[in-house]
C-alpha atoms as a PDB file:
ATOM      1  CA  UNK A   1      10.752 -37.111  -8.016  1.00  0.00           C
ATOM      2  CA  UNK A   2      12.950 -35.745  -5.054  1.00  0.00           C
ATOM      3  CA  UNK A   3      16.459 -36.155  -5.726  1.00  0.00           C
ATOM      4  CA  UNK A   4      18.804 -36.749  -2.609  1.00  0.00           C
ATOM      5  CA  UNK A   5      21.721 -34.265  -3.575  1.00  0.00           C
ATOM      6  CA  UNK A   6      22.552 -30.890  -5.543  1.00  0.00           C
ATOM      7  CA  UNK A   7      20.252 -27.733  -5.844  1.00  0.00           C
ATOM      8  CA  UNK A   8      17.182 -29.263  -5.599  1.00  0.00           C
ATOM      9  CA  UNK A   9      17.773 -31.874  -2.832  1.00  0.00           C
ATOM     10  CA  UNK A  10      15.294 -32.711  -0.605  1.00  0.00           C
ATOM     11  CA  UNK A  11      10.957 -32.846  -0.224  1.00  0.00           C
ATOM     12  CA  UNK A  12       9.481 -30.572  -2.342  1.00  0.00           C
ATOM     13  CA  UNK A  13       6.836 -27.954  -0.686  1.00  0.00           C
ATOM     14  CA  UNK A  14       4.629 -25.257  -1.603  1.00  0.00           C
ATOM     15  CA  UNK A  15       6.168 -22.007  -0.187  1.00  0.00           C
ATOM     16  CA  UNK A  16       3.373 -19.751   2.048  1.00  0.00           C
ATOM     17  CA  UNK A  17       3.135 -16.301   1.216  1.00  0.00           C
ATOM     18  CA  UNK A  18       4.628 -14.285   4.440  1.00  0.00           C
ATOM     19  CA  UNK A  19       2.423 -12.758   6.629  1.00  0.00           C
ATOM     20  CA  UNK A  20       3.473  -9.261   7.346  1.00  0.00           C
ATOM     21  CA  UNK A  21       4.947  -8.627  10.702  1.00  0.00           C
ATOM     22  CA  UNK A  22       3.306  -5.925  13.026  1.00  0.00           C
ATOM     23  CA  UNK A  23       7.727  -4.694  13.169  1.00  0.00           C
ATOM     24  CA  UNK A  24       6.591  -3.885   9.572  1.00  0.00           C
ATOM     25  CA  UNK A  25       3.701  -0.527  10.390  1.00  0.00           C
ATOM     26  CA  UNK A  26       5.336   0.673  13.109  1.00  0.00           C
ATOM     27  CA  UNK A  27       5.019   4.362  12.947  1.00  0.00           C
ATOM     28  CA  UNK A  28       2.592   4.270  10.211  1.00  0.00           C
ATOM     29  CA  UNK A  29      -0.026   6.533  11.137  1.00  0.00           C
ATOM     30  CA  UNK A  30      -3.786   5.700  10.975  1.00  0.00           C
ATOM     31  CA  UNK A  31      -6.696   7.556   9.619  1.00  0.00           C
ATOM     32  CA  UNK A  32      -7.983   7.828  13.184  1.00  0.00           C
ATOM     33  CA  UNK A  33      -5.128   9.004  14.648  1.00  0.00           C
ATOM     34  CA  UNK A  34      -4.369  11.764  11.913  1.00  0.00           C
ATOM     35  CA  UNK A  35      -8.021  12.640  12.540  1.00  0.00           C
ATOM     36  CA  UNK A  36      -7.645  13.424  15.907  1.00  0.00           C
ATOM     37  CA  UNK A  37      -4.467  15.197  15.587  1.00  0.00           C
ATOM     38  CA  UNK A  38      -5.541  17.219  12.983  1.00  0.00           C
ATOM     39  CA  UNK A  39      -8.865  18.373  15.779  1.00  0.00           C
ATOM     40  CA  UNK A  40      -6.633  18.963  18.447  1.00  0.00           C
ATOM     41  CA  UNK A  41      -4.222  21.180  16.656  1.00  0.00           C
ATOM     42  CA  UNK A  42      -7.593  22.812  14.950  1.00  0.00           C
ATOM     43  CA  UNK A  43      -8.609  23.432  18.390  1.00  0.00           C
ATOM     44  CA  UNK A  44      -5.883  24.353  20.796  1.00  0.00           C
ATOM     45  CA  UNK A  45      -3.150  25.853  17.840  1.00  0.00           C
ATOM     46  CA  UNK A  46       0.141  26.075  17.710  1.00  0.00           C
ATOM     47  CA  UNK A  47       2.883  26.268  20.996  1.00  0.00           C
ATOM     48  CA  UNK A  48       5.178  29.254  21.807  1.00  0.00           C
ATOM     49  CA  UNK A  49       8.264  27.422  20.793  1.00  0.00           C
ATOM     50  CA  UNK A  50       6.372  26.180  16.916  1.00  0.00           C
ATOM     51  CA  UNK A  51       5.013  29.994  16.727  1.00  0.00           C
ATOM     52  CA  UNK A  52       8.327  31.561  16.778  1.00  0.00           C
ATOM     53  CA  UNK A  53       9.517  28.812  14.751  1.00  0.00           C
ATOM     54  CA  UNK A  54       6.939  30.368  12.388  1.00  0.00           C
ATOM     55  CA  UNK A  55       8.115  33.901  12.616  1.00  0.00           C
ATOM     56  CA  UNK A  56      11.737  32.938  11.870  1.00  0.00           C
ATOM     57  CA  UNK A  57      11.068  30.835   9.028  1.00  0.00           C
ATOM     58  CA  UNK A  58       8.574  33.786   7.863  1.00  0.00           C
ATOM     59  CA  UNK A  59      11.423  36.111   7.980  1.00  0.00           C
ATOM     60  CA  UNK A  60      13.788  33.338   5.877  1.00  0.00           C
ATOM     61  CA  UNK A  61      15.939  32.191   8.953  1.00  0.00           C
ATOM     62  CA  UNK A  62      15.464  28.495   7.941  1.00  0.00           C
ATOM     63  CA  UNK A  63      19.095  27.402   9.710  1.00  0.00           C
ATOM     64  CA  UNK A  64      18.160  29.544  12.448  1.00  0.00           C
ATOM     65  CA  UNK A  65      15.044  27.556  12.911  1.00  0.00           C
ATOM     66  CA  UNK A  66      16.457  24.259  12.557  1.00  0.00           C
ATOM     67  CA  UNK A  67      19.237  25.280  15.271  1.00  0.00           C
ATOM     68  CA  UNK A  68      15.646  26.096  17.331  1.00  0.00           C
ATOM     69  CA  UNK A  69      14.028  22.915  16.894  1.00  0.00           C
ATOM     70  CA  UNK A  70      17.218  21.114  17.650  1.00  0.00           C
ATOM     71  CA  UNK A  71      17.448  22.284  20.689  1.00  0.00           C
ATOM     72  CA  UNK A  72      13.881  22.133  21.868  1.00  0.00           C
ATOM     73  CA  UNK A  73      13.372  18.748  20.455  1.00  0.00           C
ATOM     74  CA  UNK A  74      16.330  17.261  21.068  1.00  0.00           C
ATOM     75  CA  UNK A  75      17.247  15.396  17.866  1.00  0.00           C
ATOM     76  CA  UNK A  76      18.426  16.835  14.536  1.00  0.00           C
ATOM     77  CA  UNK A  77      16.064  14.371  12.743  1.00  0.00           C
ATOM     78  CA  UNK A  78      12.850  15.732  14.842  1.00  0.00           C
ATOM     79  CA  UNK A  79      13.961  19.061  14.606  1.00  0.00           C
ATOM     80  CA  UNK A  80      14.246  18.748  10.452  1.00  0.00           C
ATOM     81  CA  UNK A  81      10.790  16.925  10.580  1.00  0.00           C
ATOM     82  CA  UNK A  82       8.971  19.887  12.893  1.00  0.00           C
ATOM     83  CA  UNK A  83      10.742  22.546  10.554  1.00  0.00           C
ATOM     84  CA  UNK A  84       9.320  20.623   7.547  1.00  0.00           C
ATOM     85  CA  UNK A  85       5.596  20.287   9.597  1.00  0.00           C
ATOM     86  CA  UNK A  86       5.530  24.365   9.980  1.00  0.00           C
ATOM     87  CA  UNK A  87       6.603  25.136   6.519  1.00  0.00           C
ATOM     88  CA  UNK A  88       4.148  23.024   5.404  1.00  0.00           C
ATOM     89  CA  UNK A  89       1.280  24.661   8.176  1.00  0.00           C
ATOM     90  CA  UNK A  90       2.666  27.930   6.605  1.00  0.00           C
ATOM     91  CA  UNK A  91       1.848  27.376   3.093  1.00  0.00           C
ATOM     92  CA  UNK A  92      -0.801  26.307   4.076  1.00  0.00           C
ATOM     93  CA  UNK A  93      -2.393  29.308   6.023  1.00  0.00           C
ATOM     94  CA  UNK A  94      -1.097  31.596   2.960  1.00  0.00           C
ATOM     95  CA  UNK A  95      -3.801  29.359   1.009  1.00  0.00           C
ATOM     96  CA  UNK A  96      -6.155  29.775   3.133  1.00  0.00           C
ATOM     97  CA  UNK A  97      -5.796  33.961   3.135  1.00  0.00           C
ATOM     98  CA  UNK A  98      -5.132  33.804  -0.284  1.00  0.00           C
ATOM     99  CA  UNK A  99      -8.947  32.130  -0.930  1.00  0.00           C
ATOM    100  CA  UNK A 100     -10.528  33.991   1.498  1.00  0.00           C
ATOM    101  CA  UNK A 101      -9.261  37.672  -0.543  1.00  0.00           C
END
């Protein structure tokens, strides 16, 4: 019975689930596109600027390599994230050595 006034006023419905937006995966990468990545940086390596990135965070200059990033980057927040993507690449090429031995 639909009542005409309070909390509950009006024609009852059955509510649709929602139907995620595409807003909702932007900048969530796919399997393809990681894929591909992952062959190009197999293949060409790493740039000047992320190599001595790598020597100064080998040498425990972490602030100093942030300040780097920064400025080739642009953006504190993609600086932070490339810093995080070579310490990461770091590890894991010590790994790597450390299976081959």
């Amino acid at each position: 019975m639909e009542m005409a006034v309070g909390l509950d006023k009006g024609h009852k419905v059955t509510k649709l689930p929602k139907r995620q937006k595409p807003s909702q995966r932007k900048g969530h990468r796919s399997k393809r596109v990681k894929f591909i990545r992952d062959v190009i940086r197999e293949v060409s390596g790493f740039s000047p600027y992320e190599k001595r990135v790598m020597e100064l965070l080998k040498v425990n200059r972490d602030k100093r390599a942030l300040k780097f990033c920064k400025a080739r980057l642009g953006s504190h927040k993609r600086g932070k994230k490339k810093r995080e993507e070579m310490i990461l690449s770091l590890q894991q090429m010590r790994k790597a050595q450390a299976a081959k031995e």
